[in-house]
N, C-alpha and C. Protein backbone atom coordinates (compact mmCIF):
# COMPACT_ATOMS: atom_id res chain seq x y z
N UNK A 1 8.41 5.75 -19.79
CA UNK A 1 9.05 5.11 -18.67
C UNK A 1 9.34 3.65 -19.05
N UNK A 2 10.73 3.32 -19.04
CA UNK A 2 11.25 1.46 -19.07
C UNK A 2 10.68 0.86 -18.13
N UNK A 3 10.20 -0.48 -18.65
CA UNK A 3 9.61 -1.67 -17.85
C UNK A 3 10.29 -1.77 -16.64
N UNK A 4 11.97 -1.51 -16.60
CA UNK A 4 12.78 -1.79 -15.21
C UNK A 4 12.56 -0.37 -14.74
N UNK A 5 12.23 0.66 -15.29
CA UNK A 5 11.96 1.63 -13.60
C UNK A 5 10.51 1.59 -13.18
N UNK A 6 9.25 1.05 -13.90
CA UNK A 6 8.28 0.45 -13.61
C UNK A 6 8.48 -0.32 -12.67
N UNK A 7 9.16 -1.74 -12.63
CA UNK A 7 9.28 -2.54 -11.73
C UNK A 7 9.70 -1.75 -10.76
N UNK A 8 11.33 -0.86 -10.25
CA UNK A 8 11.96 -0.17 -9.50
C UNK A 8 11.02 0.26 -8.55
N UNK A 9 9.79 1.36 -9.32
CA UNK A 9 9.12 1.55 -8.63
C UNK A 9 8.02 0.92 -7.80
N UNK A 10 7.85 -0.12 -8.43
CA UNK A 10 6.47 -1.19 -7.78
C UNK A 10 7.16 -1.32 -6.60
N UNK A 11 8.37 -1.56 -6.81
CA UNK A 11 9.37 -2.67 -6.07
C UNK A 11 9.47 -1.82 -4.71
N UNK A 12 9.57 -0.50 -4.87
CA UNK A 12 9.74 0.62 -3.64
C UNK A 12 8.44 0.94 -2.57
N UNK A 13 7.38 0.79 -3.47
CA UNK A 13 6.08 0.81 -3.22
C UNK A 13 5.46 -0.38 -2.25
N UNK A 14 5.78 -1.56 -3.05
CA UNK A 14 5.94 -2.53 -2.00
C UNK A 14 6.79 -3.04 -0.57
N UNK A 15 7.62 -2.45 -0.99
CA UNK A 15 8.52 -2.36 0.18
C UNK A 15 8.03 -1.15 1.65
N UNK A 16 7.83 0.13 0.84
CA UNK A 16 7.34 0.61 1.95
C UNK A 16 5.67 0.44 2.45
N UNK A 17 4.83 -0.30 1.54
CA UNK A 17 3.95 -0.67 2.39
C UNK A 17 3.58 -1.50 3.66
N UNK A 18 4.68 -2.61 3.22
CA UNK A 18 5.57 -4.33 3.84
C UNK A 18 5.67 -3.32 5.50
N UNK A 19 6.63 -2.21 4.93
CA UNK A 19 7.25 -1.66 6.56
C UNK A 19 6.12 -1.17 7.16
N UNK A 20 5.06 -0.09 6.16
CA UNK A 20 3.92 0.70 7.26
C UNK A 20 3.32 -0.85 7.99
N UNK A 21 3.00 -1.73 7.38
CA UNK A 21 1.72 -2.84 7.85
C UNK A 21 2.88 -3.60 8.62
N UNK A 22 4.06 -3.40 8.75
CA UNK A 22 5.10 -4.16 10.24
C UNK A 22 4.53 -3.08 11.23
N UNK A 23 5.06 -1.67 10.71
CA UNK A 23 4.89 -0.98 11.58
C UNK A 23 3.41 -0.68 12.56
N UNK A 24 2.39 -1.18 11.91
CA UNK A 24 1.09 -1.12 12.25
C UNK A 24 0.70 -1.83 13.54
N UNK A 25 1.54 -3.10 13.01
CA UNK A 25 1.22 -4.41 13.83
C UNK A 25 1.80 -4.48 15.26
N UNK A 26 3.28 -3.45 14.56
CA UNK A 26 4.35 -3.40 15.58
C UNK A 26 3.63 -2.60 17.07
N UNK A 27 3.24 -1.29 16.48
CA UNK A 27 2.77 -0.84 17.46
C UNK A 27 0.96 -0.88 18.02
N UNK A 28 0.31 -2.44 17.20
CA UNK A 28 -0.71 -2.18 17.83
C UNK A 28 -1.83 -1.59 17.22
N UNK A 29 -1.57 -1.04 16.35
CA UNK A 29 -2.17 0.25 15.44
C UNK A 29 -2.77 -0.73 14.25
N UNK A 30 -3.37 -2.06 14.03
CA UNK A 30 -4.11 -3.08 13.04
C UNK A 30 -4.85 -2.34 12.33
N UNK A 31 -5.87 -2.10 13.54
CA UNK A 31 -7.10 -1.29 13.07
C UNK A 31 -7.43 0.00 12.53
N UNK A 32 -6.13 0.63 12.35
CA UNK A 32 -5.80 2.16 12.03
C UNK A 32 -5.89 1.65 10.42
N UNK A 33 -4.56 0.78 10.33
CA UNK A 33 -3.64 0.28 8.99
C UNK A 33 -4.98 -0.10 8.15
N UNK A 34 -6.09 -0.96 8.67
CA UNK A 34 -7.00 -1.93 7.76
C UNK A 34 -7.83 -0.66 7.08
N UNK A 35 -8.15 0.59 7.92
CA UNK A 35 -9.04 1.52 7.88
C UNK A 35 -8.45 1.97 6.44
N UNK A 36 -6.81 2.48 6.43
CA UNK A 36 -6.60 3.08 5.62
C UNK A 36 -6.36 2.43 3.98
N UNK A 37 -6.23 0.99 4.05
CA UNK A 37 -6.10 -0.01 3.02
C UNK A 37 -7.47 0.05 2.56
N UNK A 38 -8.42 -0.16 3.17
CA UNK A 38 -9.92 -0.14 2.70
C UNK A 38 -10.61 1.37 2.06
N UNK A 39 -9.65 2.07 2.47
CA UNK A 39 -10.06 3.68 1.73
C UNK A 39 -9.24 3.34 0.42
N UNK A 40 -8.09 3.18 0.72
CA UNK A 40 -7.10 3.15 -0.36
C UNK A 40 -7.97 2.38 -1.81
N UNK A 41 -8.60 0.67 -1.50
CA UNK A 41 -8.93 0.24 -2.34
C UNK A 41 -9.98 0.59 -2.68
N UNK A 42 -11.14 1.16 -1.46
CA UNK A 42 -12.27 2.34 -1.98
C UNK A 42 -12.30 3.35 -3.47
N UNK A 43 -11.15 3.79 -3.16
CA UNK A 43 -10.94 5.28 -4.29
C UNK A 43 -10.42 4.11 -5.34
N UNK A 44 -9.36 2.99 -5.33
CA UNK A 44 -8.89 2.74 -6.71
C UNK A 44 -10.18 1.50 -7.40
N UNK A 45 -11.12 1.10 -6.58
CA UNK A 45 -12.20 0.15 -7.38
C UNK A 45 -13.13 1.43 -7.86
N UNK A 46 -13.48 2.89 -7.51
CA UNK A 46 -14.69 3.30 -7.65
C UNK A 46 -13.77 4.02 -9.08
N UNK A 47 -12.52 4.30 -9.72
CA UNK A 47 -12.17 4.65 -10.64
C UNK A 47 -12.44 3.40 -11.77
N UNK A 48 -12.91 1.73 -11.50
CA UNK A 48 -13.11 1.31 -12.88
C UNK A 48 -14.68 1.48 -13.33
N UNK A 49 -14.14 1.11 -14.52
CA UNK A 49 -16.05 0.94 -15.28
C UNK A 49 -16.75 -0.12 -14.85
């Protein structure tokens, strides 16, 4: 995979996270969004050494 569809993809990734955590806020739903960011970084810190 090229460094520019690497980026492409970060770039998409970030973007639709940007919208879920508008959308979170939008409707109220903070405490749903934080729950699922804190699992998220759960599973990707317990994969290092």
């Amino acid at each position: 995979m090229d460094p520019s569809e690497r980026r492409i993809i970060g770039s998409l990734l970030l973007l639709s996270s940007l919208t879920f955590l508008t959308i979170g806020l939008y409707t109220e739903q903070l405490e749903f969004v934080l729950q699922i960011v804190k699992k998220i970084f759960e599973a990707a810190v317990a994969g290092l050494p």
